[in-house]
C-alpha atoms as a PDB file:
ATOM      1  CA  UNK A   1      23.553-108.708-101.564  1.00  0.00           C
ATOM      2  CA  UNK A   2      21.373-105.311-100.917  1.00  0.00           C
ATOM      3  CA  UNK A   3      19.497-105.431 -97.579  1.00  0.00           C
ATOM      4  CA  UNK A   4      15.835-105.325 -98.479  1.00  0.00           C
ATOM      5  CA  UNK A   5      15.037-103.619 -95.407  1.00  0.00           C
ATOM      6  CA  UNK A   6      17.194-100.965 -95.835  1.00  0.00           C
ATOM      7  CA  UNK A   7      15.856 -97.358 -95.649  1.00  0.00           C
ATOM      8  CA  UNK A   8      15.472 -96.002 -99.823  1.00  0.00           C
ATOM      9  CA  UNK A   9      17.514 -92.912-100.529  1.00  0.00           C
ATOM     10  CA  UNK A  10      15.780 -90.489-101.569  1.00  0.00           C
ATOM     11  CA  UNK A  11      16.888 -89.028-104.984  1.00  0.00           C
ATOM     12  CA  UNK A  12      14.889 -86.517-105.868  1.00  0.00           C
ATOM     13  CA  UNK A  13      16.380 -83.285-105.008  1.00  0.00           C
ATOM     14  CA  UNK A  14      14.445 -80.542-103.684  1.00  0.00           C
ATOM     15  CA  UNK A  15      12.290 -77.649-105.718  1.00  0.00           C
ATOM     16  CA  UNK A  16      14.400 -74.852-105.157  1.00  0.00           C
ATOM     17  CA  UNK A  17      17.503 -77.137-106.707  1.00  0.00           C
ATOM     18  CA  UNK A  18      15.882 -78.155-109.377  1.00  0.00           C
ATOM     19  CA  UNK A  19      14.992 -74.561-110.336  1.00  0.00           C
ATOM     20  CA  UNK A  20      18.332 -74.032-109.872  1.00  0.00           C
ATOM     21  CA  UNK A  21      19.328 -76.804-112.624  1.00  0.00           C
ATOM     22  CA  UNK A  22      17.068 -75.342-114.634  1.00  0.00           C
ATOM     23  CA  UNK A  23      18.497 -71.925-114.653  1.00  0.00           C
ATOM     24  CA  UNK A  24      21.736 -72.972-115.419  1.00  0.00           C
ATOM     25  CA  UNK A  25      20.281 -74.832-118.851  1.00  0.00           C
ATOM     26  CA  UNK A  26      18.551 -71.186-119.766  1.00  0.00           C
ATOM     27  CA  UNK A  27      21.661 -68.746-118.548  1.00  0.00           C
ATOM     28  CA  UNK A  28      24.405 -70.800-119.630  1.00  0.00           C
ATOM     29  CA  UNK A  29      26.295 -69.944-116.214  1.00  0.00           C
ATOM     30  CA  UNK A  30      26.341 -70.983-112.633  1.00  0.00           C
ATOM     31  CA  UNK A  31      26.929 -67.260-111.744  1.00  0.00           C
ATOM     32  CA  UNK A  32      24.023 -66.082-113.278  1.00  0.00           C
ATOM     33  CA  UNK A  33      21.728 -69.033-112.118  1.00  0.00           C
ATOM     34  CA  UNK A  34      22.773 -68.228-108.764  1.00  0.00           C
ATOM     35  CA  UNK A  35      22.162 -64.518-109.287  1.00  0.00           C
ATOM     36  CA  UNK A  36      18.640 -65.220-110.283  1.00  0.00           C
ATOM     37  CA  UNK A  37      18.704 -67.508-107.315  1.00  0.00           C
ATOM     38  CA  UNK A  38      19.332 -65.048-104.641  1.00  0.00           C
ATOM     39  CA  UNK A  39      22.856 -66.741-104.085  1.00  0.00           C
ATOM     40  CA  UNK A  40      26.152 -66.341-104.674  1.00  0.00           C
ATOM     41  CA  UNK A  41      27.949 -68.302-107.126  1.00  0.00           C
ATOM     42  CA  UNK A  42      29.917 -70.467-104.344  1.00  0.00           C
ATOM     43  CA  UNK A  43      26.828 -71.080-102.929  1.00  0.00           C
ATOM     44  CA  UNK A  44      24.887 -71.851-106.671  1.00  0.00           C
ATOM     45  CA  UNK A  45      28.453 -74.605-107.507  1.00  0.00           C
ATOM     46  CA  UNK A  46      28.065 -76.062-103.607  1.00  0.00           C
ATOM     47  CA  UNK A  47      24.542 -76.549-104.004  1.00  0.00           C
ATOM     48  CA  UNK A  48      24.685 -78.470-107.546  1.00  0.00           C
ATOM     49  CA  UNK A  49      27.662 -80.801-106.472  1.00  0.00           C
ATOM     50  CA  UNK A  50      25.120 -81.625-103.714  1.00  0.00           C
ATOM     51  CA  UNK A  51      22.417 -82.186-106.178  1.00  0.00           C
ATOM     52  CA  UNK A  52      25.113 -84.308-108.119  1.00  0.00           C
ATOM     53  CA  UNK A  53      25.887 -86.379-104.947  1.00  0.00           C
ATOM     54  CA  UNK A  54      22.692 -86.707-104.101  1.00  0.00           C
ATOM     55  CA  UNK A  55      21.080 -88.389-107.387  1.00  0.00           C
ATOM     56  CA  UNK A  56      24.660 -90.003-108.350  1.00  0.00           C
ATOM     57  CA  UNK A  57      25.080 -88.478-111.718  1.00  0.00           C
ATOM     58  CA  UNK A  58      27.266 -85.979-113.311  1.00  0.00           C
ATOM     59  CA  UNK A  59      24.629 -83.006-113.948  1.00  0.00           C
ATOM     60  CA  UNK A  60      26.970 -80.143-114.743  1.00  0.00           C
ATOM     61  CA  UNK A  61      29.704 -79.867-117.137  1.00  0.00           C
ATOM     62  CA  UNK A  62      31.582 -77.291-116.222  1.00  0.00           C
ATOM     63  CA  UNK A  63      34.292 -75.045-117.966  1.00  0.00           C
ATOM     64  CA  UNK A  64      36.264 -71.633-118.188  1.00  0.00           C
ATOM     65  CA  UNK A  65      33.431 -70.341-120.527  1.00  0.00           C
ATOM     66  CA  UNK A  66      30.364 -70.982-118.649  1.00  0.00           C
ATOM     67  CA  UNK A  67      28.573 -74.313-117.498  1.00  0.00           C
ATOM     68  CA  UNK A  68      26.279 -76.744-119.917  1.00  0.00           C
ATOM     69  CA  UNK A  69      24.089 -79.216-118.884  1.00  0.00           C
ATOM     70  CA  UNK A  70      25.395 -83.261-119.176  1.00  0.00           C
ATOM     71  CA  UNK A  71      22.919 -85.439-120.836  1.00  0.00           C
ATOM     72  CA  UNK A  72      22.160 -86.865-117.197  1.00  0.00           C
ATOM     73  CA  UNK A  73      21.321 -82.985-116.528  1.00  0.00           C
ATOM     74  CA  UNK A  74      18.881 -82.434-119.778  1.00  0.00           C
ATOM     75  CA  UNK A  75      17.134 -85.051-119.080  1.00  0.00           C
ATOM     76  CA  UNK A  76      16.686 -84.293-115.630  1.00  0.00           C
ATOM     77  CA  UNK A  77      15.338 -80.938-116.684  1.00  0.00           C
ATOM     78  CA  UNK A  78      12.777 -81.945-118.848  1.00  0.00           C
ATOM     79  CA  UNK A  79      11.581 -84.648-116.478  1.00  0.00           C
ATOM     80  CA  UNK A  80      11.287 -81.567-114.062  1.00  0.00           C
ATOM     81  CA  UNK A  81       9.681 -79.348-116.132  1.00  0.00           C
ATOM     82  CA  UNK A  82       5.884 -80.054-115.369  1.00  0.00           C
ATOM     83  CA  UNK A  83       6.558 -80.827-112.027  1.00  0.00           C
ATOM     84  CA  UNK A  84       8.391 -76.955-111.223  1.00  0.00           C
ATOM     85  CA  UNK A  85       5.072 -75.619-113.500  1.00  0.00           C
ATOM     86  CA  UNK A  86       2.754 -77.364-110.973  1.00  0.00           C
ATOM     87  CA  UNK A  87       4.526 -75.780-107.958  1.00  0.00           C
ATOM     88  CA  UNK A  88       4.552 -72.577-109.417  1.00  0.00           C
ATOM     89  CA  UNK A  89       0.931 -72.299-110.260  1.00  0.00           C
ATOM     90  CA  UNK A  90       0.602 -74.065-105.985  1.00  0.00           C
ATOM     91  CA  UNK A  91       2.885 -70.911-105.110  1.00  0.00           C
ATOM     92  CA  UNK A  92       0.616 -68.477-106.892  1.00  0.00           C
ATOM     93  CA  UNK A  93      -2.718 -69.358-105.167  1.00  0.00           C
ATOM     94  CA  UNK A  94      -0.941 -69.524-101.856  1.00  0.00           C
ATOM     95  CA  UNK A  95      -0.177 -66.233-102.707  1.00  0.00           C
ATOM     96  CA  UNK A  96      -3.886 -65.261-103.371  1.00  0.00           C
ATOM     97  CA  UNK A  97      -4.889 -66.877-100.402  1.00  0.00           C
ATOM     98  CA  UNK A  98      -2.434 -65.336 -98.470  1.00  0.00           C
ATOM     99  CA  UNK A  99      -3.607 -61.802-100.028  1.00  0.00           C
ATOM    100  CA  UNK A 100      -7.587 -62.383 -99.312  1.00  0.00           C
ATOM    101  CA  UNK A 101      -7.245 -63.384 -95.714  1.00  0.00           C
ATOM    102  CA  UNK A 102      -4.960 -60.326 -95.154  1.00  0.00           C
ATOM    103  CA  UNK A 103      -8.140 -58.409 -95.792  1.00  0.00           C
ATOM    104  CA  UNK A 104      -9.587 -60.905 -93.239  1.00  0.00           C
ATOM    105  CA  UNK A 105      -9.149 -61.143 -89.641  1.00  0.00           C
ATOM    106  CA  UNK A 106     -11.379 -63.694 -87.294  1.00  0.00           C
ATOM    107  CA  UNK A 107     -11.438 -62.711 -83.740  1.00  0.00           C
ATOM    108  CA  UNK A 108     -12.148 -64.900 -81.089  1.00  0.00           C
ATOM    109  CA  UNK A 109     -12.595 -63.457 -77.549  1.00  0.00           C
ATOM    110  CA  UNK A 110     -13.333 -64.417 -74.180  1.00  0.00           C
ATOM    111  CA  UNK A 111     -16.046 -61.806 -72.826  1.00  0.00           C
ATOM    112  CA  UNK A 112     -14.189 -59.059 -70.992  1.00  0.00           C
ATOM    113  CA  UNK A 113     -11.891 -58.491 -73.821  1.00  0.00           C
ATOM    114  CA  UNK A 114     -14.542 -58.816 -77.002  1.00  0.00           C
ATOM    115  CA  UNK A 115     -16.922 -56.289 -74.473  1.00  0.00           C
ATOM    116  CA  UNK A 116     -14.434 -53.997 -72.758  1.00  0.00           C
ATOM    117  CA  UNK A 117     -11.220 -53.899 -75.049  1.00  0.00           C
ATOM    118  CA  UNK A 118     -11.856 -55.382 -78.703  1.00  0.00           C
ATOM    119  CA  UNK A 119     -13.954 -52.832 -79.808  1.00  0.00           C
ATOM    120  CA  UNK A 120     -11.306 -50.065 -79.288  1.00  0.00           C
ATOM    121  CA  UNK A 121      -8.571 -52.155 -80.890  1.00  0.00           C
ATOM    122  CA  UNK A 122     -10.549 -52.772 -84.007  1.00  0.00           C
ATOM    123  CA  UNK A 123     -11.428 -49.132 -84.156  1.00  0.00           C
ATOM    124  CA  UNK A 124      -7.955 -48.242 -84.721  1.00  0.00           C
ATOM    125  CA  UNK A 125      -7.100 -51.566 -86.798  1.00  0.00           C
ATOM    126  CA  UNK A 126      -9.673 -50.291 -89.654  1.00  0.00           C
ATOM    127  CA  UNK A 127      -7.749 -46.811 -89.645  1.00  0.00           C
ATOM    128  CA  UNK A 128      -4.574 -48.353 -90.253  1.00  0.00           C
ATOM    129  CA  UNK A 129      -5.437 -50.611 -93.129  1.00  0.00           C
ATOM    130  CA  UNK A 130      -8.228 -52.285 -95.148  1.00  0.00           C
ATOM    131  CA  UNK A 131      -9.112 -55.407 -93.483  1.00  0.00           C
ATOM    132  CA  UNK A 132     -12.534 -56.836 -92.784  1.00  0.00           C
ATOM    133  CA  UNK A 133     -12.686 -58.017 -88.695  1.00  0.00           C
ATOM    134  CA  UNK A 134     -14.901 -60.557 -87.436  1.00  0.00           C
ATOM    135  CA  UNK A 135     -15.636 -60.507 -83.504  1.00  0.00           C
ATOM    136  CA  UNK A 136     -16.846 -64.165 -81.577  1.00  0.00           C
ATOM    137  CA  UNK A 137     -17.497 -63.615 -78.000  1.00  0.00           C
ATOM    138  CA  UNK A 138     -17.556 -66.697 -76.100  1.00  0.00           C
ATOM    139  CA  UNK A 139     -15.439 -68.029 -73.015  1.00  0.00           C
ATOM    140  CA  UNK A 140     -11.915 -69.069 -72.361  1.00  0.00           C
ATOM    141  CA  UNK A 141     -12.152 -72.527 -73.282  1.00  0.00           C
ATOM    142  CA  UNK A 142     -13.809 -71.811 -76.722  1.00  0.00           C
ATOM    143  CA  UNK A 143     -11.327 -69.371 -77.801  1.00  0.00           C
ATOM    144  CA  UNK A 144      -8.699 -72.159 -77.409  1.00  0.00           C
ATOM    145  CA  UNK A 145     -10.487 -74.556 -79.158  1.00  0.00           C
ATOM    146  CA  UNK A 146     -11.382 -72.582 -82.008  1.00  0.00           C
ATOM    147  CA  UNK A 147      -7.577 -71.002 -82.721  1.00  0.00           C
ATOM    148  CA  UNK A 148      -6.680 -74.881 -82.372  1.00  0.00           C
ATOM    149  CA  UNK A 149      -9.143 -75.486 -85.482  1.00  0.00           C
ATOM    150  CA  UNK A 150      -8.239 -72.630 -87.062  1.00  0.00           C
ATOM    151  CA  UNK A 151     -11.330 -70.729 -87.225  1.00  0.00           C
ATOM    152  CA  UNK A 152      -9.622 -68.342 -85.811  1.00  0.00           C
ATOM    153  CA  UNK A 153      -6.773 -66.308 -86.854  1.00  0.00           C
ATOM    154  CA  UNK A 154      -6.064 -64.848 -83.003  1.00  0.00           C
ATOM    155  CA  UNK A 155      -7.889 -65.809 -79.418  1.00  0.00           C
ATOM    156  CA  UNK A 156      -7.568 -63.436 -76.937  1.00  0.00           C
ATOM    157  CA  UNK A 157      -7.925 -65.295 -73.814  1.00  0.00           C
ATOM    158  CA  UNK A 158      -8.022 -63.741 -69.617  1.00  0.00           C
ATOM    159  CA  UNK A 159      -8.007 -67.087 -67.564  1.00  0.00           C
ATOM    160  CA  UNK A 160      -5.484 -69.964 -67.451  1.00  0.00           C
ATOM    161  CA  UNK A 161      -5.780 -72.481 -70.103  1.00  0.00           C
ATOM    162  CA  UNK A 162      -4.137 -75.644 -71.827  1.00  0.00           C
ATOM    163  CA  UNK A 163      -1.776 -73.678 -74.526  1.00  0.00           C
ATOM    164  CA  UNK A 164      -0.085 -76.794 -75.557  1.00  0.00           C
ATOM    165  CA  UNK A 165       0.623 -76.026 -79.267  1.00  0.00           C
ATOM    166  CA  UNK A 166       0.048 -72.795 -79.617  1.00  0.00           C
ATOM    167  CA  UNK A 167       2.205 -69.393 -79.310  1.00  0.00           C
ATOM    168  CA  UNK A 168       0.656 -66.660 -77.066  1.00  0.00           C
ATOM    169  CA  UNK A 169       2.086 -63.668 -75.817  1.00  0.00           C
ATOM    170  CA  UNK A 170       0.440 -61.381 -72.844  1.00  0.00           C
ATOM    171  CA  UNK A 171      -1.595 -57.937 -74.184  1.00  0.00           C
ATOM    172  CA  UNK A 172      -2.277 -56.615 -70.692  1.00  0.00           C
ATOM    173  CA  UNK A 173      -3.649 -56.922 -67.087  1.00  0.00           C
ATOM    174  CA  UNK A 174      -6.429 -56.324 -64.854  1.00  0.00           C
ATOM    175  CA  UNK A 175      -7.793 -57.476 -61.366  1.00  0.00           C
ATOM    176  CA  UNK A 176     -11.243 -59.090 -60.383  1.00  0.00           C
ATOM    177  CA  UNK A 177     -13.102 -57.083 -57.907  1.00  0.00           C
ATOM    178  CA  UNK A 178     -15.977 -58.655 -55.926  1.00  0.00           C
ATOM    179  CA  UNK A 179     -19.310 -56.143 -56.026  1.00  0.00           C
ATOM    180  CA  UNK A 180     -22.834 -56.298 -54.837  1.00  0.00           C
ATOM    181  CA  UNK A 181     -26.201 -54.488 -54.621  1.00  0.00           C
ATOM    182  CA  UNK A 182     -25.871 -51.150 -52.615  1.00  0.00           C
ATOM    183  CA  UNK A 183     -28.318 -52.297 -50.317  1.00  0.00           C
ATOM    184  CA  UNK A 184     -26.643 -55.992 -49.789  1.00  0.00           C
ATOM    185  CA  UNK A 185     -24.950 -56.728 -46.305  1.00  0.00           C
ATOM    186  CA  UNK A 186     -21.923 -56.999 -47.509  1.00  0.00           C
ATOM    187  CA  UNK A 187     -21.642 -53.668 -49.138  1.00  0.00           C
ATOM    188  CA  UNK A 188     -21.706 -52.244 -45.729  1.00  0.00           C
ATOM    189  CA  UNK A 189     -19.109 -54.297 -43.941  1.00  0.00           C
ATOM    190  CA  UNK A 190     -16.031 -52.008 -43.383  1.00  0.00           C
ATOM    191  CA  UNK A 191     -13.273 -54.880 -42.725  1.00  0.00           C
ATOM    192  CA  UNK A 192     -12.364 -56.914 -46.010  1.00  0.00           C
ATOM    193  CA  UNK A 193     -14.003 -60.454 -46.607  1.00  0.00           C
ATOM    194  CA  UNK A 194     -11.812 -63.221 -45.780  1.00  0.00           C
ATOM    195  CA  UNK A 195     -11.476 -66.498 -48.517  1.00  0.00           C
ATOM    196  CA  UNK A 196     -13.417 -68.305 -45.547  1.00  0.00           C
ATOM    197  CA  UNK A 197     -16.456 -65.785 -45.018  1.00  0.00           C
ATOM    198  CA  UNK A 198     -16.932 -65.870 -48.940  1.00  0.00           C
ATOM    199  CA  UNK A 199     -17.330 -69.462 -49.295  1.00  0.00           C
ATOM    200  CA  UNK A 200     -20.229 -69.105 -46.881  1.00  0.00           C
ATOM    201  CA  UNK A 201     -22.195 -67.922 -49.331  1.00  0.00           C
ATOM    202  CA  UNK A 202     -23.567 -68.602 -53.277  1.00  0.00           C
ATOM    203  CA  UNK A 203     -22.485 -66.250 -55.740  1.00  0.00           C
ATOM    204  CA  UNK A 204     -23.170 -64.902 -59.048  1.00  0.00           C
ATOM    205  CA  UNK A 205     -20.989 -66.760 -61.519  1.00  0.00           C
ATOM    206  CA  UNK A 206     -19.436 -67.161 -65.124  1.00  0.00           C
ATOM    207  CA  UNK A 207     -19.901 -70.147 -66.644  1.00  0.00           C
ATOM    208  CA  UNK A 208     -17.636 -73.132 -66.351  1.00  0.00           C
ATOM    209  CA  UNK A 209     -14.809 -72.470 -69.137  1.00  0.00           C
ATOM    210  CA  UNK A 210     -15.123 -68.931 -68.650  1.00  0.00           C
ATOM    211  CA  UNK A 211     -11.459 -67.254 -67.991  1.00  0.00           C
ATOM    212  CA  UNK A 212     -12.966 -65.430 -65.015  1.00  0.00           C
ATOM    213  CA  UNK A 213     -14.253 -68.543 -63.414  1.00  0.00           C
ATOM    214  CA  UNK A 214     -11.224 -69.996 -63.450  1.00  0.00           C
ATOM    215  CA  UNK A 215      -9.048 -67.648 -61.658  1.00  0.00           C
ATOM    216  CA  UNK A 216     -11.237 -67.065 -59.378  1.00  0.00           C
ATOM    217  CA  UNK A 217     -11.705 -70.277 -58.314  1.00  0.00           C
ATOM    218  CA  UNK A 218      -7.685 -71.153 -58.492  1.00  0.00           C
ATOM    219  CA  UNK A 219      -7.498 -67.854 -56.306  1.00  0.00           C
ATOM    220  CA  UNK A 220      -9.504 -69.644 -53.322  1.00  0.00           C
ATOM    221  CA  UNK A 221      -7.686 -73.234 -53.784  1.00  0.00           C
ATOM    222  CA  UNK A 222      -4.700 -71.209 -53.465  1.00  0.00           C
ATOM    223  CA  UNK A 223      -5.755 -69.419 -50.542  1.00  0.00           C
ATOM    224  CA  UNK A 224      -6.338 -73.215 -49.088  1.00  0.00           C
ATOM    225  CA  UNK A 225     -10.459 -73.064 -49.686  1.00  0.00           C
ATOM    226  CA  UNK A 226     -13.067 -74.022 -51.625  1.00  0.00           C
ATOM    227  CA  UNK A 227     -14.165 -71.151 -53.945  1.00  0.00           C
ATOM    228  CA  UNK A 228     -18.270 -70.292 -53.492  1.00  0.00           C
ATOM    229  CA  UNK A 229     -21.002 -72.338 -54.743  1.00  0.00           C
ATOM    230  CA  UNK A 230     -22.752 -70.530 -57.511  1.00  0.00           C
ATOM    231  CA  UNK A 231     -26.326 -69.413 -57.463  1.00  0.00           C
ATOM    232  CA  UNK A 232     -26.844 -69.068 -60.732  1.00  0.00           C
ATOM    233  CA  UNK A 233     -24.028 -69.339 -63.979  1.00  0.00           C
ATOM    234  CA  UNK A 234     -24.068 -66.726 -66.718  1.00  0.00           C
ATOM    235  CA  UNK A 235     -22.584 -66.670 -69.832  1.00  0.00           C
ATOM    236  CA  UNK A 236     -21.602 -62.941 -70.109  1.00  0.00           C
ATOM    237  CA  UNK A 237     -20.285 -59.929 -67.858  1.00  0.00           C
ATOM    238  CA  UNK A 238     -22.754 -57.758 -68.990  1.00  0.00           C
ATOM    239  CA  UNK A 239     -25.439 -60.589 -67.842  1.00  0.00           C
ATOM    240  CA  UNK A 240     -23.856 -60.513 -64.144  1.00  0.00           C
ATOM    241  CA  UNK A 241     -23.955 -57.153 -63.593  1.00  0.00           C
ATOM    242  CA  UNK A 242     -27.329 -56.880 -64.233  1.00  0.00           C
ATOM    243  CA  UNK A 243     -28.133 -59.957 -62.560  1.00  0.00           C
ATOM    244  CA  UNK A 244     -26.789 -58.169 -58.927  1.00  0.00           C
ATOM    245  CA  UNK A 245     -28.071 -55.260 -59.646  1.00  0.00           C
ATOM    246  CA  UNK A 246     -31.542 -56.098 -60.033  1.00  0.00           C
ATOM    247  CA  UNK A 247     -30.639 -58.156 -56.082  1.00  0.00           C
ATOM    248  CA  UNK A 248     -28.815 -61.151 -57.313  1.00  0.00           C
ATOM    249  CA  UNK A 249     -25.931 -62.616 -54.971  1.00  0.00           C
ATOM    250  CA  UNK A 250     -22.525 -60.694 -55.262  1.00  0.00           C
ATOM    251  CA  UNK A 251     -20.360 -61.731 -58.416  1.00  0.00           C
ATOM    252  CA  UNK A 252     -16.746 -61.456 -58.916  1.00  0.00           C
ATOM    253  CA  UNK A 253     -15.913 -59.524 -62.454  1.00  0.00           C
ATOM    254  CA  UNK A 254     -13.142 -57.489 -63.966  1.00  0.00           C
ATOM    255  CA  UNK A 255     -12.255 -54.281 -62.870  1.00  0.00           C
ATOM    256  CA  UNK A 256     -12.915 -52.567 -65.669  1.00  0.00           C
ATOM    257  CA  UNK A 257     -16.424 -53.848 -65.931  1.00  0.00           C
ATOM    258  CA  UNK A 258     -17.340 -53.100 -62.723  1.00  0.00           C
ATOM    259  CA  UNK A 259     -15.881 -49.201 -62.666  1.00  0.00           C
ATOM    260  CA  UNK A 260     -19.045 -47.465 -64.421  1.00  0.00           C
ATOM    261  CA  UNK A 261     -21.306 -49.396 -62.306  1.00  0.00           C
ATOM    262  CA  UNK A 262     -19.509 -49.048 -59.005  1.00  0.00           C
ATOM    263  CA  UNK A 263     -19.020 -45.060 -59.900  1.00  0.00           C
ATOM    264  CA  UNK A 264     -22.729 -44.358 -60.741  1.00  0.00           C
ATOM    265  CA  UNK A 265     -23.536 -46.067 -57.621  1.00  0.00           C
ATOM    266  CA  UNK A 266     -25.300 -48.388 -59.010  1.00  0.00           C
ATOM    267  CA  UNK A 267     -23.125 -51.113 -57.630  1.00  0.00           C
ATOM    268  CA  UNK A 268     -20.845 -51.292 -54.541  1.00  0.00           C
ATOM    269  CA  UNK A 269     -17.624 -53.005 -54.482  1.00  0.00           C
ATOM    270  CA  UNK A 270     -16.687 -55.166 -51.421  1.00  0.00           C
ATOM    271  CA  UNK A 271     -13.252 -55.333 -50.101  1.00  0.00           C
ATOM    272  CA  UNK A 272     -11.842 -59.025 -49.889  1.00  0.00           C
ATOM    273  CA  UNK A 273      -7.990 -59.970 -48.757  1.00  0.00           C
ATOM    274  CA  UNK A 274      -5.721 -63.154 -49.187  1.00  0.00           C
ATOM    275  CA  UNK A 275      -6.957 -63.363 -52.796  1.00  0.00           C
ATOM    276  CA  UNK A 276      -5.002 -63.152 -55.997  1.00  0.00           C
ATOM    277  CA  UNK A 277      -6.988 -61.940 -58.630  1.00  0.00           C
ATOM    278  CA  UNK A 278      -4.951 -60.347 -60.816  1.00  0.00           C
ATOM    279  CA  UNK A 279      -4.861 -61.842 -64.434  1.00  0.00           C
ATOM    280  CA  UNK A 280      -3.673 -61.882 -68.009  1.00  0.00           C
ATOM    281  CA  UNK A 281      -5.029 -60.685 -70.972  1.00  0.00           C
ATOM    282  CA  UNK A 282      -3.457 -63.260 -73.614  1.00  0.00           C
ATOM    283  CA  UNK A 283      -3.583 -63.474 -77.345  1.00  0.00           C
ATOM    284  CA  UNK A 284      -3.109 -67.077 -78.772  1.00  0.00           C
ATOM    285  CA  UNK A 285      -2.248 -68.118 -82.007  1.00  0.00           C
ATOM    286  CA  UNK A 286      -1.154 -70.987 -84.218  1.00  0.00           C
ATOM    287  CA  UNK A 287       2.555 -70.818 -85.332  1.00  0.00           C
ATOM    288  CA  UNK A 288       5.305 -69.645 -84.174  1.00  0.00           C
ATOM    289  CA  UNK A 289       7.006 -67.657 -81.228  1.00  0.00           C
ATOM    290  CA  UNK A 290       5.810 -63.858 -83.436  1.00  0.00           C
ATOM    291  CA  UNK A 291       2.215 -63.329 -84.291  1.00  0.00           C
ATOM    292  CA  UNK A 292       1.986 -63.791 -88.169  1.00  0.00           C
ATOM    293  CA  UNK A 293       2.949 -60.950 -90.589  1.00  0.00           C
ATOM    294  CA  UNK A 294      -0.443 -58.993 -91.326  1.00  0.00           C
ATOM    295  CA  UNK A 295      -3.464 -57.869 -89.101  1.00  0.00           C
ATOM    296  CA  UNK A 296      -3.108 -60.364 -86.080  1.00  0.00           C
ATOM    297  CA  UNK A 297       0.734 -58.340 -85.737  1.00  0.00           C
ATOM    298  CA  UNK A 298      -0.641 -54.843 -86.496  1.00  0.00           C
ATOM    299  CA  UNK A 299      -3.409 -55.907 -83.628  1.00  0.00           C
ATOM    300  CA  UNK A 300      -1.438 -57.322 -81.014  1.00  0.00           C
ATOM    301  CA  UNK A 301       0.491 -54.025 -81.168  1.00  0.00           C
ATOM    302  CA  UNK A 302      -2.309 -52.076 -80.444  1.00  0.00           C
ATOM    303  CA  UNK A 303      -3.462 -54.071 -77.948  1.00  0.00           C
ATOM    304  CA  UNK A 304      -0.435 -53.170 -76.040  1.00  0.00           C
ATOM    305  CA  UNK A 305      -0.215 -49.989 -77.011  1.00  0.00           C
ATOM    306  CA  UNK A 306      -3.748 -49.675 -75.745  1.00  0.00           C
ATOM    307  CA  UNK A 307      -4.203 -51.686 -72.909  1.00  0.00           C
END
């Protein structure tokens, strides 16, 4: 008696077997169905006594001559036949899809990188090929999110964040600095700022999800404090800068960012110690451990090459 709760086998062999049936009706051979097939003809016979095993029936009839198809094998065939049409017309828009977002890269970028970096990289992207980049600047947390959905092809990302799920490989490094108005106290202290004397006082800030927020305030838990109380939260380097130098509170930011400002004079930077603030510049990405074949590869290769 047959166990009615017993797992069904599954008898319907695979596409690329079935092809392979198929081939062997319209060649006459196994050799030259396995040719066609990108196989060798050990490989072509192994793979239809599998097919044979697997549905139960003899499928092949095989002989000195060449190989013919059983009745079990015609039939199966013809039953085939609209279903192997289906997948190859599913094949050929993947195809075109495949071919119109190659001309199409979304960008998603946490501010330093879509303000200080991206712009370069995309430069020399649009000299290499013919594909049509769109930039989104937004924070950390965004980026993530929006890879995750798959709005975007590639996140490049410069805080700590919840990967889980997606592949991401590091593009490059740089280092917060802290800097304030020429005229502010602490640009004339001549002994570094300790994590303790900082959080004594309200800052300029990033936003909460912002990359830059986020390592600097793991820098000060692990220095053993609690990072600075923010005076007011902005939602882009650019908007910080300005912010202290028209008088605001001192603001932690990249070094790159800060470089023009602090070499005009137009900003001073202020020497801390027992701080890491070195971080990663990370590009994200759905799929697996090497960025897909196309733009997002050709970009994350300049981005190293540039960075």
């Amino acid at each position: 008696m047959s166990d009615p709760y017993a797992e069904p086998m599954d008898l319907l062999p695979d596409l690329g077997s079935l092809r392979l049936l198929t081939n062997v009706a319209r060649l006459g051979s196994i050799g030259a169905a396995g040719r066609e097939a990108g196989i060798s003809q050990q490989s072509a016979s192994e793979r239809l006594r599998a097919i044979e095993h697997q549905v139960g029936l003899v499928l092949v009839q095989r002989s000195s001559t060449g190989s013919t198809l059983t009745s079990a094998g015609r039939l199966l065939v013809e039953w085939s036949r609209l279903l192997l049409q289906q997948a190859d017309e599913v094949e050929t828009a993947l195809h075109t899809l495949r071919e119109e977002r190659s001309r199409e890269l979304h960008v998603y970028a946490s501010m330093t990188t879509a303000e200080y970096l991206l712009p370069r990289w995309l430069v020399r992207l649009r000299r290499g090929r013919d594909t049509v980049a769109s930039l989104h600047a937004t924070n950390t947390a965004t980026v993530v999110d929006a890879v995750r959905r798959g709005e975007a092809d590639v996140g490049f990302i410069e805080g700590p964040a919840d990967l889980a799920g997606l592949s991401a490989r590091v593009v490059g490094h740089d280092t917060l600095v802290l800097v304030a108005e020429p005229d502010d106290p602490w640009a004339r202290r001549r002994r570094p700022l300790t994590p303790q004397q900082l959080t004594g006082r309200r800052l300029t800030s990033r936003e909460k999800g912002s990359g830059t927020r986020q390592v600097v305030e793991d820098a000060f838990r692990a220095a053993g404090v609690g990072a600075p109380a923010s005076e007011v939260e902005l939602t882009a380097t650019a908007a910080v800068l300005a912010a202290v130098r028209a008088g605001g509170p001192p603001a932690f930011v990249s070094d790159r960012a800060a470089r023009v400002e602090v070499e005009s004079g137009r900003l001073a930077q202020v020497a801390t110690t027992g701080l890491e603030l070195r971080r990663d510049f990370t590009a994200v990405w759905v799929g697996g451990a090497h960025p897909p074949a196309g733009p997002v590869r050709d970009l994350l290769a300049i981005a190293r090459s540039l960075n």
